[in-house]
Protein backbone atom coordinates (compact mmCIF):
# COMPACT_ATOMS: atom_id res chain seq x y z
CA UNK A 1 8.72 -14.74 -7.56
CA UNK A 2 5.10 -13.39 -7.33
CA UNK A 3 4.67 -9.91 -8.38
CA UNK A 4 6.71 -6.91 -9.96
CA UNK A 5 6.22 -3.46 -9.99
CA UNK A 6 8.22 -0.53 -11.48
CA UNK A 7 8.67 2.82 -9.75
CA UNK A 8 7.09 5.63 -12.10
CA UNK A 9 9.82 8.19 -10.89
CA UNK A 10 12.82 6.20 -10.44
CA UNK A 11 12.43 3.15 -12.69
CA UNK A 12 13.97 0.72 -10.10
CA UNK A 13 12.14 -2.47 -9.99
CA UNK A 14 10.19 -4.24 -7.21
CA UNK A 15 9.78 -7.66 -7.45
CA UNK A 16 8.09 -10.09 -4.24
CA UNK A 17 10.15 -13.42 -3.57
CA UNK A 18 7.79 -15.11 -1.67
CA UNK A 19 9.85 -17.74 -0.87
CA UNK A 20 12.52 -15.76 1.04
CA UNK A 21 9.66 -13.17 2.54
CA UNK A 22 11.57 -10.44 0.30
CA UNK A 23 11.33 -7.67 -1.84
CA UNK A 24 14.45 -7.60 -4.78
CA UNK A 25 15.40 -4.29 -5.30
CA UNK A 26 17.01 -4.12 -9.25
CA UNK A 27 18.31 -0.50 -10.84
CA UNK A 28 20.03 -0.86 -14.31
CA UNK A 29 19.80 -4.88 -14.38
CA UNK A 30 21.61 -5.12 -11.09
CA UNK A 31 20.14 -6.55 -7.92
CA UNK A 32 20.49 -3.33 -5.73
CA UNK A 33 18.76 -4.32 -2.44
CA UNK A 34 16.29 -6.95 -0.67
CA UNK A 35 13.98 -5.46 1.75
CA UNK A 36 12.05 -7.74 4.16
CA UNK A 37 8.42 -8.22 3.59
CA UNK A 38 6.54 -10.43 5.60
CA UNK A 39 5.16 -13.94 5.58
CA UNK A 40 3.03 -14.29 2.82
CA UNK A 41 4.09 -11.81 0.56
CA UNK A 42 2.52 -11.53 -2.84
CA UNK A 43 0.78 -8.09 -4.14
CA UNK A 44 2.26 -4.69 -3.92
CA UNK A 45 1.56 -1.25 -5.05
CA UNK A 46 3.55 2.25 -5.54
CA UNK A 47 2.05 5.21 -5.08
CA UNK A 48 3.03 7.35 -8.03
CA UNK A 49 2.80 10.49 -6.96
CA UNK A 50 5.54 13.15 -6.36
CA UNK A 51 6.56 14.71 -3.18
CA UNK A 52 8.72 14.01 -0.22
CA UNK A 53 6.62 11.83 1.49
CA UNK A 54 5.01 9.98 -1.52
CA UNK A 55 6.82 7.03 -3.63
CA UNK A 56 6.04 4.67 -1.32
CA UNK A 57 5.97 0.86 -2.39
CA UNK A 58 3.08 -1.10 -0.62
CA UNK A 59 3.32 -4.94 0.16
CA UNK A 60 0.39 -7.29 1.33
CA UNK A 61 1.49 -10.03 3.28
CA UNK A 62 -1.28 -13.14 3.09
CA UNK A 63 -0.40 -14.97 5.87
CA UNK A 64 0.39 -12.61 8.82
CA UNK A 65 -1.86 -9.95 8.08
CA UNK A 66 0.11 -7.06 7.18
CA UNK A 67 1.04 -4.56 5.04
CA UNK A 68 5.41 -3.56 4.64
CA UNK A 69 5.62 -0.13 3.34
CA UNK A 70 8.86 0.08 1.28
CA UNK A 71 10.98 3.68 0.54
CA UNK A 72 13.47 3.13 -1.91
CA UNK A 73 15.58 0.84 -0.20
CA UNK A 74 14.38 0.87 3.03
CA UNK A 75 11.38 -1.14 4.56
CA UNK A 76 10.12 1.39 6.94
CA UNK A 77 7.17 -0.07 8.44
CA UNK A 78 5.31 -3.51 8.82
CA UNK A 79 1.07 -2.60 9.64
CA UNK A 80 -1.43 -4.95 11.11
CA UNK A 81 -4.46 -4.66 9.14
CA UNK A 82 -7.63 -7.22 8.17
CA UNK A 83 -7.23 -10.88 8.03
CA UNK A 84 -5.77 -12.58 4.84
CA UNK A 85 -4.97 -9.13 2.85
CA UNK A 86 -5.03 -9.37 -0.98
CA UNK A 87 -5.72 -6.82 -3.09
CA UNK A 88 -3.82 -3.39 -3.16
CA UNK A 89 -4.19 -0.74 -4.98
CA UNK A 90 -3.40 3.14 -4.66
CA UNK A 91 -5.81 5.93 -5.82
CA UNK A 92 -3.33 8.03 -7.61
CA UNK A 93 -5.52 11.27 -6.60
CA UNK A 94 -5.54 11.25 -3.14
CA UNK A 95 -2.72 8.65 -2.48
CA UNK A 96 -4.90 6.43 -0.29
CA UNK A 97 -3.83 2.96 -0.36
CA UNK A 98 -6.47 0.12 -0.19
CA UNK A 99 -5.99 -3.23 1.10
CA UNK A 100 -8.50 -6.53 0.20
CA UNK A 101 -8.81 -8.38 3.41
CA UNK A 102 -10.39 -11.93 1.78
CA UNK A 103 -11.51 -13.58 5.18
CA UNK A 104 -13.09 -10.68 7.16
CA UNK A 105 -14.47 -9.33 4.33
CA UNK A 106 -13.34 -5.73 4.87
CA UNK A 107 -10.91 -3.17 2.76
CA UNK A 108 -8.41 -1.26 4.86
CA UNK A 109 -7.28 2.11 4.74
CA UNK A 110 -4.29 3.70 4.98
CA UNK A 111 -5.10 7.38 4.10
CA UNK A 112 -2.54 10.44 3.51
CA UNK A 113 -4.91 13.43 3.78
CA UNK A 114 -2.92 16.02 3.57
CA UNK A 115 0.28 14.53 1.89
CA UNK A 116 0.04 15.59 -1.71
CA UNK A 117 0.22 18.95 -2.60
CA UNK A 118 -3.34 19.38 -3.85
CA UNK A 119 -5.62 18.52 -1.46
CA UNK A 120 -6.45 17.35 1.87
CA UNK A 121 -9.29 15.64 3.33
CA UNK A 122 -12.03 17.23 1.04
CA UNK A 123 -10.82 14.89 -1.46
CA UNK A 124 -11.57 11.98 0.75
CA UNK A 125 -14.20 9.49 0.94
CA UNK A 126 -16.81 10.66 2.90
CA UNK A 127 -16.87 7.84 5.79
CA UNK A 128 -12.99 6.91 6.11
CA UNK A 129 -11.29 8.83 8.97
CA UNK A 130 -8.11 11.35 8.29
CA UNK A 131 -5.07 9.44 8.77
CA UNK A 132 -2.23 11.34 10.18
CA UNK A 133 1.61 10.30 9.21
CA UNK A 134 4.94 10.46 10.78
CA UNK A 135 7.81 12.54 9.24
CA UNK A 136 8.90 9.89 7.22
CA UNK A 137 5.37 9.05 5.57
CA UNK A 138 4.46 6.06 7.19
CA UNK A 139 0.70 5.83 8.07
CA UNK A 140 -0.02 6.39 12.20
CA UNK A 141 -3.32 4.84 12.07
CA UNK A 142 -5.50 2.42 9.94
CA UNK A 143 -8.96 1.75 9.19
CA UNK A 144 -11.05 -0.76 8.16
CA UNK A 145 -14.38 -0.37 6.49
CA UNK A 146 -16.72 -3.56 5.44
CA UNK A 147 -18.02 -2.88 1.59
CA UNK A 148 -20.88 -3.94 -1.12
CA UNK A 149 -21.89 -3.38 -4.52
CA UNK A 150 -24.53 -1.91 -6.12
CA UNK A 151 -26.38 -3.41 -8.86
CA UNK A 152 -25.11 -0.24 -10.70
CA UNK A 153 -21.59 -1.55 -10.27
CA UNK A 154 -20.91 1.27 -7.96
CA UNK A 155 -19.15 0.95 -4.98
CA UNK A 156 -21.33 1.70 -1.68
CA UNK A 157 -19.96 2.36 2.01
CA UNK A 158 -22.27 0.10 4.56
């Protein structure tokens, strides 16, 4: 087992089995569900807003460079992104979900512009592309941006 996560609105917990490529789904101490994740599997993320497409749990997968995006239960997509991702974290004001790829040195993307109630892409960063979703929240495109660091410690788009 390599990471666990617990969902801020339903209190189910996510925890990565590596081993078997899985996420294990448990609700009240009871193993509710195992959702495939890919090869590789070892940080994930929820996005904590509310909203009918938000809740979404976020898995990076090392060796096969993807991301599995999770609902509930259900794995509902698998995304190709940069090589070896890593990191993930979600901004919990926009919803935009960013991925450390370790060996091509880039962060990917996968926005929600206009998914939570409050915004749209005027809250974005200023050089990542509007990402449209489906119906069912899953991201229909994906960016990648290469990044560096200030001296300041502030983050700066190349």
């Amino acid at each position: 087992l390599r990471n666990l996560r617990v969902h801020p609105q339903t209190g189910d917990v996510y925890i990565v089995d590596w081993g078997l490529r899985e996420v294990v789904v448990v609700r009240d101490m009871k193993e509710i569900a195992r959702v495939k994740a890919g090869n590789g599997a070892l940080k994930m993320t929820i996005d904590p807003l509310t909203g009918p497409l938000i809740g979404n749990v976020y898995v990076a997968n090392y060796d096969d460079d993807t991301v599995t995006v999770i609902r509930g239960i259900e794995g509902l997509a698998t995304l190709k992104i940069g090589l070896y991702p890593y990191g993930i974290g979600v901004n919990p004001v926009n919803g935009w979900v960013y991925v450390s790829n370790v060996n091509d040195g880039t962060v990917s993307v996968l926005g929600y512009p206009s998914a939570h109630a409050t915004s749209t892409a005027t809250n974005a960063p200023t050089k990542l592309p509007a990402t449209p979703i489906t119906p069912s929240g899953i991201p229909t495109q994906r960016s990648s941006i290469r990044l560096s660091f200030c001296r300041s410690w502030r983050l700066c788009c190349c």
